[in-house]
PDB file of N, CA and C in Angstrom:
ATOM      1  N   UNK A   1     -54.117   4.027 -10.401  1.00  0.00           N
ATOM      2  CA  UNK A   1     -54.076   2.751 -11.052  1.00  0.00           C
ATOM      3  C   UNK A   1     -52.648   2.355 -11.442  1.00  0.00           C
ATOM      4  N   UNK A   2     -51.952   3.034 -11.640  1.00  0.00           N
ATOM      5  CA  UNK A   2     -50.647   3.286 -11.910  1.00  0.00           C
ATOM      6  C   UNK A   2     -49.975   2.379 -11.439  1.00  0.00           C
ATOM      7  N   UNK A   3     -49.881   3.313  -9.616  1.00  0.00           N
ATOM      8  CA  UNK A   3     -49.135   2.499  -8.503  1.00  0.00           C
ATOM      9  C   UNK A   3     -49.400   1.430  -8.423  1.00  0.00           C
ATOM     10  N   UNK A   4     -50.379   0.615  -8.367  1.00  0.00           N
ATOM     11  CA  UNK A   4     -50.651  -0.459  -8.613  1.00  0.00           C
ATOM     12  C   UNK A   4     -50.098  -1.630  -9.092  1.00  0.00           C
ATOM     13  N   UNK A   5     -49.912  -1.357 -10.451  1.00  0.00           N
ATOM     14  CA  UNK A   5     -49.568  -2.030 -11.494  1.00  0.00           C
ATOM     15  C   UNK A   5     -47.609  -2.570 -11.282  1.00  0.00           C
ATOM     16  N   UNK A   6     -47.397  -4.160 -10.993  1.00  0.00           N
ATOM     17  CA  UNK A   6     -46.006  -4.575 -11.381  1.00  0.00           C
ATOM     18  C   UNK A   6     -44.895  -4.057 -11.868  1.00  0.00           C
ATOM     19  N   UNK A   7     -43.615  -3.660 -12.080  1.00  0.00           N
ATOM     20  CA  UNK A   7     -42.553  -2.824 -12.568  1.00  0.00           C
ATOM     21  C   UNK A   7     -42.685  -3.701 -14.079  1.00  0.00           C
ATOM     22  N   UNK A   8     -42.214  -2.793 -14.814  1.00  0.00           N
ATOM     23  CA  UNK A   8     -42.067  -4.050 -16.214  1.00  0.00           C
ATOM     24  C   UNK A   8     -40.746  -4.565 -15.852  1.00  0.00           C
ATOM     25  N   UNK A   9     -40.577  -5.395 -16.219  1.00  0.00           N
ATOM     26  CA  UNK A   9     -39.554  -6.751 -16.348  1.00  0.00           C
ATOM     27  C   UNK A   9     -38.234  -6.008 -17.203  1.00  0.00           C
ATOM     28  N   UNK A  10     -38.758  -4.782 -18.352  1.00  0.00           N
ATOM     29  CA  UNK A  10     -37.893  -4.519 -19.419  1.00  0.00           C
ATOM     30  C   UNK A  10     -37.159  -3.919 -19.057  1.00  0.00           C
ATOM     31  N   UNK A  11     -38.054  -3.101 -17.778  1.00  0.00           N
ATOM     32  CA  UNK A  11     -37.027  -1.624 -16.628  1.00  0.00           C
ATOM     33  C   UNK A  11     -36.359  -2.273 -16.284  1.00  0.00           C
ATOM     34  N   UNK A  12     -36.515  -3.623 -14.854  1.00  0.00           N
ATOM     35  CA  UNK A  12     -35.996  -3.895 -13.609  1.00  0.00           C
ATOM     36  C   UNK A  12     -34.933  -4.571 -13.957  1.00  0.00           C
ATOM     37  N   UNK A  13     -34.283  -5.698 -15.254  1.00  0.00           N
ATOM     38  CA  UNK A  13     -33.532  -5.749 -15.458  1.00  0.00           C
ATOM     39  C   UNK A  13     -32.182  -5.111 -16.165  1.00  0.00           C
ATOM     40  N   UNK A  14     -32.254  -4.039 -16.806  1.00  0.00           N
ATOM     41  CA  UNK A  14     -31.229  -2.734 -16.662  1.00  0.00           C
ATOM     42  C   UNK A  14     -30.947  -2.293 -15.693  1.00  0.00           C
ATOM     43  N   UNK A  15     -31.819  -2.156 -14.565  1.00  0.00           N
ATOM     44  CA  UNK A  15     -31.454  -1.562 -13.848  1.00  0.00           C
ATOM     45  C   UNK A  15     -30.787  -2.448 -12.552  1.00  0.00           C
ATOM     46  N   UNK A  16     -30.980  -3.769 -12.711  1.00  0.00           N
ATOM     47  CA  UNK A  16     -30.474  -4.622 -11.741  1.00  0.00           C
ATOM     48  C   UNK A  16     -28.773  -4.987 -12.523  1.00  0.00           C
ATOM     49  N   UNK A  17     -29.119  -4.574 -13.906  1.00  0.00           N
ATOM     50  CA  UNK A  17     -27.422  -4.849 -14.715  1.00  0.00           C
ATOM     51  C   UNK A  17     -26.709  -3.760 -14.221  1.00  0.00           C
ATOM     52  N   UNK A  18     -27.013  -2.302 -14.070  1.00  0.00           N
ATOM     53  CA  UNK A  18     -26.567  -0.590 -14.116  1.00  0.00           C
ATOM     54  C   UNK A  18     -26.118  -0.982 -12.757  1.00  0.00           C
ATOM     55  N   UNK A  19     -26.768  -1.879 -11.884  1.00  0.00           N
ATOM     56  CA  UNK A  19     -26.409  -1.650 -10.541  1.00  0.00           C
ATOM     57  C   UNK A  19     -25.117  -2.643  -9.899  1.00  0.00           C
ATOM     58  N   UNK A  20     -25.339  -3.756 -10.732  1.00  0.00           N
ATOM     59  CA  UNK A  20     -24.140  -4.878 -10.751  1.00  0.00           C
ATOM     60  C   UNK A  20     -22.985  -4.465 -11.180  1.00  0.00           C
ATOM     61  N   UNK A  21     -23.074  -3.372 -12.327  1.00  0.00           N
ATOM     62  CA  UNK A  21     -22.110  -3.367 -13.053  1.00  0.00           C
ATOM     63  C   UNK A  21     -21.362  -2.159 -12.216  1.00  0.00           C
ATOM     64  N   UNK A  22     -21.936  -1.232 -11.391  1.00  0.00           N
ATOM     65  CA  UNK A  22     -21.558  -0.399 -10.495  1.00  0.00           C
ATOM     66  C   UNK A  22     -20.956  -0.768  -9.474  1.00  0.00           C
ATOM     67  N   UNK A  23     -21.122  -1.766  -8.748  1.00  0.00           N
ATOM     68  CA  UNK A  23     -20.498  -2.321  -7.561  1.00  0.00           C
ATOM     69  C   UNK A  23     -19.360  -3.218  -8.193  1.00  0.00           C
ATOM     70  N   UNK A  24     -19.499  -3.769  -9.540  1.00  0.00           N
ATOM     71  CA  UNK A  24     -18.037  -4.146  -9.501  1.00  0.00           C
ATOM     72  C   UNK A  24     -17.160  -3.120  -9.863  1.00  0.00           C
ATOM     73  N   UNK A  25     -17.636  -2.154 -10.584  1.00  0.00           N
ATOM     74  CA  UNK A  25     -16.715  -0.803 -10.480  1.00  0.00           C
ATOM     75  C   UNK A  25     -16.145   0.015  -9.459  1.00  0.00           C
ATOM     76  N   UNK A  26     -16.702  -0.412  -8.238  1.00  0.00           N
ATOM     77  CA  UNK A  26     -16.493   0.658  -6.900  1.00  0.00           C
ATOM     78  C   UNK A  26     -15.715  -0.578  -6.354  1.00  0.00           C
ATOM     79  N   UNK A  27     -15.964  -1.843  -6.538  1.00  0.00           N
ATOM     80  CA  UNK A  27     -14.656  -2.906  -6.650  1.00  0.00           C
ATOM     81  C   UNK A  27     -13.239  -2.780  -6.952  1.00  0.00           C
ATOM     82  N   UNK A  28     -13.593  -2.267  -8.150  1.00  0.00           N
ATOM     83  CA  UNK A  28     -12.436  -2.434  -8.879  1.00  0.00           C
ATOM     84  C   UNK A  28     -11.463  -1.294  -8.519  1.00  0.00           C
ATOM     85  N   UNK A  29     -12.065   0.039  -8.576  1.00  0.00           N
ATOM     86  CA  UNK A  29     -12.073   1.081  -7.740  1.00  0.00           C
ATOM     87  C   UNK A  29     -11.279   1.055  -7.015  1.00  0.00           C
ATOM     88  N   UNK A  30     -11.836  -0.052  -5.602  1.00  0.00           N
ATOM     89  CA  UNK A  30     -11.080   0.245  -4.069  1.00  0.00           C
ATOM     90  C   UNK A  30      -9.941  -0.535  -4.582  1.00  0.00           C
ATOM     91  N   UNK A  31      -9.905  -1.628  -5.291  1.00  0.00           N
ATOM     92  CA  UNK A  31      -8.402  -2.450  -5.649  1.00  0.00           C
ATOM     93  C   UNK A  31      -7.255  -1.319  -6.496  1.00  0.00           C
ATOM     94  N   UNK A  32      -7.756  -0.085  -7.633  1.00  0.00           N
ATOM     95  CA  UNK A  32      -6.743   0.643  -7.592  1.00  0.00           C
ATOM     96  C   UNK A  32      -5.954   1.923  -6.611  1.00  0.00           C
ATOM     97  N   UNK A  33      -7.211   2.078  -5.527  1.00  0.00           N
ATOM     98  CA  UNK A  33      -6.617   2.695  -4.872  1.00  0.00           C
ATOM     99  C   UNK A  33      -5.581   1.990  -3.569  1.00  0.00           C
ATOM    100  N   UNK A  34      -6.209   1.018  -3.538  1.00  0.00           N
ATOM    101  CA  UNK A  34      -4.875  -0.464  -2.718  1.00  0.00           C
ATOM    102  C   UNK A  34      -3.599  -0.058  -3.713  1.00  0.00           C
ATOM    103  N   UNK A  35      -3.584  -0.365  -4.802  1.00  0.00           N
ATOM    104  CA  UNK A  35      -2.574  -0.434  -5.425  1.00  0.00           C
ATOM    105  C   UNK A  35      -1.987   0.686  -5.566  1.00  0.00           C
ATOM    106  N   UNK A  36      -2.589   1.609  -5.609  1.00  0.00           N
ATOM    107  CA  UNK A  36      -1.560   3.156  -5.292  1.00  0.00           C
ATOM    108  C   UNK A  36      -1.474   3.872  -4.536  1.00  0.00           C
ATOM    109  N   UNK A  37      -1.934   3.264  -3.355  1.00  0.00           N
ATOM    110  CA  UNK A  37      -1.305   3.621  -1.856  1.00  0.00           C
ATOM    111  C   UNK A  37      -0.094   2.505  -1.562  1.00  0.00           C
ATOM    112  N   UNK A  38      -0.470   1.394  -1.745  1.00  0.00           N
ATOM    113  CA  UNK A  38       1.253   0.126  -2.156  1.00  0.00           C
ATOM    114  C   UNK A  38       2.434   1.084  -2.685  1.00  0.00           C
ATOM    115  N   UNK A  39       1.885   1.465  -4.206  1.00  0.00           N
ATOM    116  CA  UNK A  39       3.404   2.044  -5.325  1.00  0.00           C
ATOM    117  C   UNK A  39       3.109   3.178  -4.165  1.00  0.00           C
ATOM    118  N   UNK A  40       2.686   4.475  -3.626  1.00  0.00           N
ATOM    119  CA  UNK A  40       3.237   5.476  -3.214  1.00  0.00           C
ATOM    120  C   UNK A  40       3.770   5.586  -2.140  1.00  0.00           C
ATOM    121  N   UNK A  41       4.273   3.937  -1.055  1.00  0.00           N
ATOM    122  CA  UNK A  41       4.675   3.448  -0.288  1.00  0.00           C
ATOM    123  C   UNK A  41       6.167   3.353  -0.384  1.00  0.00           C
ATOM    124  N   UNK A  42       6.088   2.479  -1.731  1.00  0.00           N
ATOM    125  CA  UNK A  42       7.617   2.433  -2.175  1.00  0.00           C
ATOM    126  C   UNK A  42       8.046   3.304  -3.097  1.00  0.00           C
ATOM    127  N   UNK A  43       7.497   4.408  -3.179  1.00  0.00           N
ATOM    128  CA  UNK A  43       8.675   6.041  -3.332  1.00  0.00           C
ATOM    129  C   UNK A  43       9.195   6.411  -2.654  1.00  0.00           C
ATOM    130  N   UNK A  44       9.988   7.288  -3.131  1.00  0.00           N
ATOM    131  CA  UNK A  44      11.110   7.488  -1.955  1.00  0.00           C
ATOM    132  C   UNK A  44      11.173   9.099  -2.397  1.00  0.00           C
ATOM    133  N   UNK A  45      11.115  10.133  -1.069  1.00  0.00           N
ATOM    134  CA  UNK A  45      11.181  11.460  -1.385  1.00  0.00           C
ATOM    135  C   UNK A  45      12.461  12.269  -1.807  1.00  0.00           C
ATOM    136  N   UNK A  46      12.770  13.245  -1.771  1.00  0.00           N
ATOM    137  CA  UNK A  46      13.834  13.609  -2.648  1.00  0.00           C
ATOM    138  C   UNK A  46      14.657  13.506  -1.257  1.00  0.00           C
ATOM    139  N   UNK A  47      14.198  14.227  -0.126  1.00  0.00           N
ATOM    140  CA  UNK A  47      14.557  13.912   1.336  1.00  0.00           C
ATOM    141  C   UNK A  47      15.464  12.694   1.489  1.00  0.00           C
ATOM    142  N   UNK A  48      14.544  11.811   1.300  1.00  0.00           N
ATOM    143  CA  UNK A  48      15.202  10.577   1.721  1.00  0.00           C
ATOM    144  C   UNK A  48      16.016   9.995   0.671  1.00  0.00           C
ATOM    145  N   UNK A  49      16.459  10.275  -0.356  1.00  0.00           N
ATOM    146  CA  UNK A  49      17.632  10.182  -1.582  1.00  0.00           C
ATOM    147  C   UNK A  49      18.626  11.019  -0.888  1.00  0.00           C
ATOM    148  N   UNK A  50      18.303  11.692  -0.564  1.00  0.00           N
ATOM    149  CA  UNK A  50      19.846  12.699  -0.475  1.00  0.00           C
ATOM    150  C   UNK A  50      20.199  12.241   0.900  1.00  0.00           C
ATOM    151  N   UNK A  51      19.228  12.168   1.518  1.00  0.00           N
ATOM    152  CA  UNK A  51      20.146  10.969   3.332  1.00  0.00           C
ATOM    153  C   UNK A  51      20.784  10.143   2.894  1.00  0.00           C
ATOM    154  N   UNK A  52      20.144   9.213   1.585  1.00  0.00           N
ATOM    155  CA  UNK A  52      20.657   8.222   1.364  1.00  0.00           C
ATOM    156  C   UNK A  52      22.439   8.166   0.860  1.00  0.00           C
ATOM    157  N   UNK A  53      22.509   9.492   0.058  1.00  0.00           N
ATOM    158  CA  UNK A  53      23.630   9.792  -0.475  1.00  0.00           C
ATOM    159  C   UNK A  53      24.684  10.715   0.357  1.00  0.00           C
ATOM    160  N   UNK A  54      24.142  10.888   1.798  1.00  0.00           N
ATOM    161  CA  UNK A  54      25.285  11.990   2.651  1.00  0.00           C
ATOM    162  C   UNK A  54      26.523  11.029   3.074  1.00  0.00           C
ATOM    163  N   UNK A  55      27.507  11.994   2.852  1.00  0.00           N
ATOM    164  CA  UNK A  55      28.906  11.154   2.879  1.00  0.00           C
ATOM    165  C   UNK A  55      29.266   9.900   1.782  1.00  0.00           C
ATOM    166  N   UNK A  56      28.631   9.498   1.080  1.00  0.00           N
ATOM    167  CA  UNK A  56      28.414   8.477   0.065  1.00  0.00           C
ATOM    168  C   UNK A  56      30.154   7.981   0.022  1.00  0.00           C
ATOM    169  N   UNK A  57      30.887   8.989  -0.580  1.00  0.00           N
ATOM    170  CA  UNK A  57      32.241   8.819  -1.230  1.00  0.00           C
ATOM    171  C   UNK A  57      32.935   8.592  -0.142  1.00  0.00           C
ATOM    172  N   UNK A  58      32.506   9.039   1.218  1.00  0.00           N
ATOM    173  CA  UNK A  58      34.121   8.453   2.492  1.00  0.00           C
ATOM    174  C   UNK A  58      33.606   7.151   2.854  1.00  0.00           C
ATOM    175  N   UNK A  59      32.131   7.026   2.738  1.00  0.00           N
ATOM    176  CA  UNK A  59      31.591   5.527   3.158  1.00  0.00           C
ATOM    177  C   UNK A  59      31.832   4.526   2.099  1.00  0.00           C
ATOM    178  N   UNK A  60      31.488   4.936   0.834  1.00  0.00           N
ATOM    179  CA  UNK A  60      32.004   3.951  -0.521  1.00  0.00           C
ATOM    180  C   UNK A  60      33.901   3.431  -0.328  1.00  0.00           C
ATOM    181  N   UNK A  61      34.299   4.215   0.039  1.00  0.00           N
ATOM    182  CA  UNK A  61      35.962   4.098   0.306  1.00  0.00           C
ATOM    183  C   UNK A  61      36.472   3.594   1.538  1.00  0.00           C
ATOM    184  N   UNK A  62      35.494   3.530   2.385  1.00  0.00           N
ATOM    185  CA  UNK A  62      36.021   2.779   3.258  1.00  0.00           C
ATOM    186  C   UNK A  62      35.227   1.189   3.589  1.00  0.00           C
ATOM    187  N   UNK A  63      34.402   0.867   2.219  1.00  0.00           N
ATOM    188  CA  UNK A  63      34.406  -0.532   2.337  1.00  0.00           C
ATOM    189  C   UNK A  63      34.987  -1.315   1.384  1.00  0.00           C
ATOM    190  N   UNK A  64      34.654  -2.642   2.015  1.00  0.00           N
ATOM    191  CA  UNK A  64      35.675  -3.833   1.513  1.00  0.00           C
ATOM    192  C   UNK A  64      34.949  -4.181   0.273  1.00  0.00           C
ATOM    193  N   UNK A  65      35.826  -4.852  -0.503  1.00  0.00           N
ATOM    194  CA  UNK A  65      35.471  -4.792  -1.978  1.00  0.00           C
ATOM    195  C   UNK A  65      33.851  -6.156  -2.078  1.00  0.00           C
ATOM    196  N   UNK A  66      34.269  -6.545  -1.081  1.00  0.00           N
ATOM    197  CA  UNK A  66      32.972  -7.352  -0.669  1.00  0.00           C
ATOM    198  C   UNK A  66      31.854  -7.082  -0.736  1.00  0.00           C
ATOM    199  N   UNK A  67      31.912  -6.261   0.506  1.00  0.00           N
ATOM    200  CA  UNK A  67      30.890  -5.440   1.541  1.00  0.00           C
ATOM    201  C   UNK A  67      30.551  -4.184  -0.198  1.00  0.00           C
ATOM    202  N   UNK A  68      31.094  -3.510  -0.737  1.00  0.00           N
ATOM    203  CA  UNK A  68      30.706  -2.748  -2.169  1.00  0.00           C
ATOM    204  C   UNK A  68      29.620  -3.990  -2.743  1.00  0.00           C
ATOM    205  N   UNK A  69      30.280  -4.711  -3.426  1.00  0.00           N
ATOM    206  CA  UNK A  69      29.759  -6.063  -4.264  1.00  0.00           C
ATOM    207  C   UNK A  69      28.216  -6.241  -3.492  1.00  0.00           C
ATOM    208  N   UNK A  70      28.214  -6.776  -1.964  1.00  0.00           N
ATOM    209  CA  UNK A  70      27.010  -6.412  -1.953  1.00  0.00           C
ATOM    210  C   UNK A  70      25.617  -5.542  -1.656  1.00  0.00           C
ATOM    211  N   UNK A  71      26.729  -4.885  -1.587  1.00  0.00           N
ATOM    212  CA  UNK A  71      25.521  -2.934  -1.608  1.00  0.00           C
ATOM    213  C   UNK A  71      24.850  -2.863  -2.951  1.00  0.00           C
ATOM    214  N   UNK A  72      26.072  -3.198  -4.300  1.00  0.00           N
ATOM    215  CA  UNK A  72      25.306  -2.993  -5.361  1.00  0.00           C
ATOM    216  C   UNK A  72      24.022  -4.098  -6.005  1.00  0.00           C
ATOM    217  N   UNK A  73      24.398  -5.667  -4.816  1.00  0.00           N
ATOM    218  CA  UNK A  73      23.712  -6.846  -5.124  1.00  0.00           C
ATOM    219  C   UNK A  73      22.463  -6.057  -4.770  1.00  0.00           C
ATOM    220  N   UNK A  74      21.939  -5.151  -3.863  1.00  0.00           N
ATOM    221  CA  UNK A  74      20.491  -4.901  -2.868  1.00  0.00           C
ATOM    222  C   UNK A  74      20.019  -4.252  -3.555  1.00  0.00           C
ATOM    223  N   UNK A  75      20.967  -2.943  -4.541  1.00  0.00           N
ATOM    224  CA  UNK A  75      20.106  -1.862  -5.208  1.00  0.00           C
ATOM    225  C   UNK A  75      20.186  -2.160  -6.792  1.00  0.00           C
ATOM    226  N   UNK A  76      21.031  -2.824  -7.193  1.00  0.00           N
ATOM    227  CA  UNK A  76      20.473  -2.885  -8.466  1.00  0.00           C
ATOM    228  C   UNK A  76      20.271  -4.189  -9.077  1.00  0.00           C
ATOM    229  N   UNK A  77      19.254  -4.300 -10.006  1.00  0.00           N
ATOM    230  CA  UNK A  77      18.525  -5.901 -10.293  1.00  0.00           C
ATOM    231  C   UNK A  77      19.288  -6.378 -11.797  1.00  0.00           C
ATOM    232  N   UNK A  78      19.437  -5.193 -12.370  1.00  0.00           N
ATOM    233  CA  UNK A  78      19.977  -5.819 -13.567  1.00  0.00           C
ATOM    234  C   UNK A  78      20.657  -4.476 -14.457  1.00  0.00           C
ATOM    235  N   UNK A  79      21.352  -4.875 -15.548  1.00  0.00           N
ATOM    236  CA  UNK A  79      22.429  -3.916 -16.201  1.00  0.00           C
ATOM    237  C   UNK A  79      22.788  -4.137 -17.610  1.00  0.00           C
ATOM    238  N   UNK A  80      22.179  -3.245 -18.269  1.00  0.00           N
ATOM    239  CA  UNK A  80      22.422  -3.658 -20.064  1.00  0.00           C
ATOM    240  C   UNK A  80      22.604  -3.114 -20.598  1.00  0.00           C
ATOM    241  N   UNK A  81      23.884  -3.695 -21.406  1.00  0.00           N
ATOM    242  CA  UNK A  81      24.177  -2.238 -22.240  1.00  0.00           C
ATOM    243  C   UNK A  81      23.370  -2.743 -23.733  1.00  0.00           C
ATOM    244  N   UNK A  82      23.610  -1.812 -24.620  1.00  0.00           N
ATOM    245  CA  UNK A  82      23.729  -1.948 -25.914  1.00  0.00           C
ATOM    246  C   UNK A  82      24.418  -1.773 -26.801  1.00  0.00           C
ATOM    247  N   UNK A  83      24.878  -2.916 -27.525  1.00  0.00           N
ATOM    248  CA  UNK A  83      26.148  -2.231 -28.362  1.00  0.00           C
ATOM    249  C   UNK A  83      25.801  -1.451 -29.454  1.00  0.00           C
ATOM    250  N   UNK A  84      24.741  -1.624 -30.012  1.00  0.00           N
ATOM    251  CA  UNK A  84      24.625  -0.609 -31.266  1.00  0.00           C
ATOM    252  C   UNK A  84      24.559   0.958 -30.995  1.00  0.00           C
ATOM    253  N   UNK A  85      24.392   1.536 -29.870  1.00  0.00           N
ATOM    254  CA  UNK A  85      24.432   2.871 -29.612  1.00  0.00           C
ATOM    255  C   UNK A  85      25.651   3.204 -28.233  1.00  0.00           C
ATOM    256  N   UNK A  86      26.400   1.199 -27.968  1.00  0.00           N
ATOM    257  CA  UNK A  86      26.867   2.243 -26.870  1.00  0.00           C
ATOM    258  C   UNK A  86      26.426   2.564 -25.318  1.00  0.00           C
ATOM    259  N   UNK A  87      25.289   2.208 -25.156  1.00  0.00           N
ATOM    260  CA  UNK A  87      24.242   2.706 -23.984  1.00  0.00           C
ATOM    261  C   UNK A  87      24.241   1.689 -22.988  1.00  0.00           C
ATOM    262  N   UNK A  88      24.289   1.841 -21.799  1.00  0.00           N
ATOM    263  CA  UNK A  88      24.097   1.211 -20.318  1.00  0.00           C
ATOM    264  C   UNK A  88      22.346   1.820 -19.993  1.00  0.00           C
ATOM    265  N   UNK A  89      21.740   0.418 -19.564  1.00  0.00           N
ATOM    266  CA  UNK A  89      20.252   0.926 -19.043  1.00  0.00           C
ATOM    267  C   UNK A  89      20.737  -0.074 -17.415  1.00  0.00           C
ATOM    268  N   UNK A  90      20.419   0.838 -16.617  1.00  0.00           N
ATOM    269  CA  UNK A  90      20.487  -0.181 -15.275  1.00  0.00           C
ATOM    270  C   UNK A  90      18.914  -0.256 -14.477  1.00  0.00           C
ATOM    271  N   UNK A  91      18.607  -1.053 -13.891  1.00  0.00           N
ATOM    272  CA  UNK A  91      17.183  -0.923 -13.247  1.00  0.00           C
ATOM    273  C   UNK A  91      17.592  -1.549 -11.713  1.00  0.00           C
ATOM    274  N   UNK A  92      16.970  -0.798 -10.913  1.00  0.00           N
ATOM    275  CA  UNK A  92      17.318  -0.581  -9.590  1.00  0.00           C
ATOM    276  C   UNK A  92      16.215  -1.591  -8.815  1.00  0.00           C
ATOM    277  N   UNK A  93      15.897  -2.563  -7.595  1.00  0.00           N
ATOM    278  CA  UNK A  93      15.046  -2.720  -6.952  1.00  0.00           C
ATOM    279  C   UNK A  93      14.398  -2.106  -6.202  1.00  0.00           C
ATOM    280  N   UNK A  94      12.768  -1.972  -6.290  1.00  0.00           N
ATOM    281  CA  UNK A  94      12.267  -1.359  -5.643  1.00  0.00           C
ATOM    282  C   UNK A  94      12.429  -0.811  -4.902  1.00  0.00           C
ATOM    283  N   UNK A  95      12.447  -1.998  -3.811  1.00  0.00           N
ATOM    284  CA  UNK A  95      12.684  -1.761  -2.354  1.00  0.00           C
ATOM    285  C   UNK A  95      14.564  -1.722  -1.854  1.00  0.00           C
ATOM    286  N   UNK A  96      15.254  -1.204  -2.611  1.00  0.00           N
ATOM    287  CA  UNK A  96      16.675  -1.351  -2.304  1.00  0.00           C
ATOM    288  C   UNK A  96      17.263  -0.301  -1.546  1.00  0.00           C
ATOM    289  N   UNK A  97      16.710   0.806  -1.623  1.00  0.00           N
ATOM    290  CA  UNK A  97      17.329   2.006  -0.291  1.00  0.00           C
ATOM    291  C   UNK A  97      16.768   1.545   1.104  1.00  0.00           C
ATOM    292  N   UNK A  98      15.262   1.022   1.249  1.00  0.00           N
ATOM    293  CA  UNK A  98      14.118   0.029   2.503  1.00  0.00           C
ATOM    294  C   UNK A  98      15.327  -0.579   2.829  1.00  0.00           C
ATOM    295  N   UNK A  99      15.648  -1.651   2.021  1.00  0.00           N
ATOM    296  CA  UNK A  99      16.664  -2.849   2.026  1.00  0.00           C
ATOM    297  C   UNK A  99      18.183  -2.660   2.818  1.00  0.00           C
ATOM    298  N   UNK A 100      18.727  -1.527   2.917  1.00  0.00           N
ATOM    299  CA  UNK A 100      19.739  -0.868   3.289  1.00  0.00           C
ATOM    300  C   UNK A 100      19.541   0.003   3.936  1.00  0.00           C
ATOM    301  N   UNK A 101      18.472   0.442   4.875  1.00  0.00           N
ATOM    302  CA  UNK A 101      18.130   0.759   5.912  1.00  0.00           C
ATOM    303  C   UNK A 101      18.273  -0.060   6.519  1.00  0.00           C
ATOM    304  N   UNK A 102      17.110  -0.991   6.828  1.00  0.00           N
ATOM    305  CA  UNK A 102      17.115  -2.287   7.446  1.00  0.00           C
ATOM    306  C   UNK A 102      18.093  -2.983   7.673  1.00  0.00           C
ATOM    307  N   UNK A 103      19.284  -3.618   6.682  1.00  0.00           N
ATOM    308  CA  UNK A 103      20.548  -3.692   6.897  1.00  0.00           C
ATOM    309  C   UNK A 103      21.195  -2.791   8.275  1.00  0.00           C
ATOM    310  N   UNK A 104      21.715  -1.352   7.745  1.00  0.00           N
ATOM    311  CA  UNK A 104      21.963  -0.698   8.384  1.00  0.00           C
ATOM    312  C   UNK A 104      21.628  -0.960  10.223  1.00  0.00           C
ATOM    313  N   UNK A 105      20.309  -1.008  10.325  1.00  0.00           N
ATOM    314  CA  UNK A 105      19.668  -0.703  11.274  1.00  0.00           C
ATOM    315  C   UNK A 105      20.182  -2.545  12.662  1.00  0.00           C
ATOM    316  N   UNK A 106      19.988  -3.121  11.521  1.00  0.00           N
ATOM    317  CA  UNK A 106      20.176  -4.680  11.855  1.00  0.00           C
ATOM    318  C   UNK A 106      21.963  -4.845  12.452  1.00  0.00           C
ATOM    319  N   UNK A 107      22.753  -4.033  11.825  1.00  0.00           N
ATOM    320  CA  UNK A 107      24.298  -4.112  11.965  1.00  0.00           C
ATOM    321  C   UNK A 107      24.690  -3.412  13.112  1.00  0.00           C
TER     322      UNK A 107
END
């Protein structure tokens, strides 16, 4: 007689909420793992820092004060000091070693 009998109304809507509210979670989900396969895109391994830096000082010295000016335009975005302690904070662009590859590669 049981089987029979309609679902109650009191069940089927929890459980139609438990189930909505799950798929926007496995939503939301796949959008942070988009987003941190993106950021672990633009890291850069210790590998590829130290390529970046081989010979640094005969290549820094043999460019034009120009060609310097805009190496530092690609890698760094901004530069602040503070006077009450004294302190330089610099912040680098993301994509600015990418940026100077590509350069590189383009020249």
């Amino acid at each position: 007689m049981a089987l029979d009998q309609q679902p109650n109304n009191s069940i089927v809507y929890p459980i139609a909420d438990v189930q909505e509210r799950t798929e926007e979670a496995e939503h939301q989900l796949a959008k942070v793992n988009r987003q941190l396969q993106d950021l672990e895109k633009q890291m850069l391994s210790t590998q590829e820092i130290e390529e970046a830096f081989i010979d640094f000082d005969r290549i820094w010295d043999a460019l034009t004060t120009r060609e310097k000016s805009q190496l530092l335009a690609l890698l760094v975005s901004k530069v602040e000091f503070d006077q009450r302690d004294c302190t330089i904070a610099i912040s680098f662009h993301a994509s600015g070693i990418e940026s100077l590859e590509q350069q590189a590669e383009e020249d």
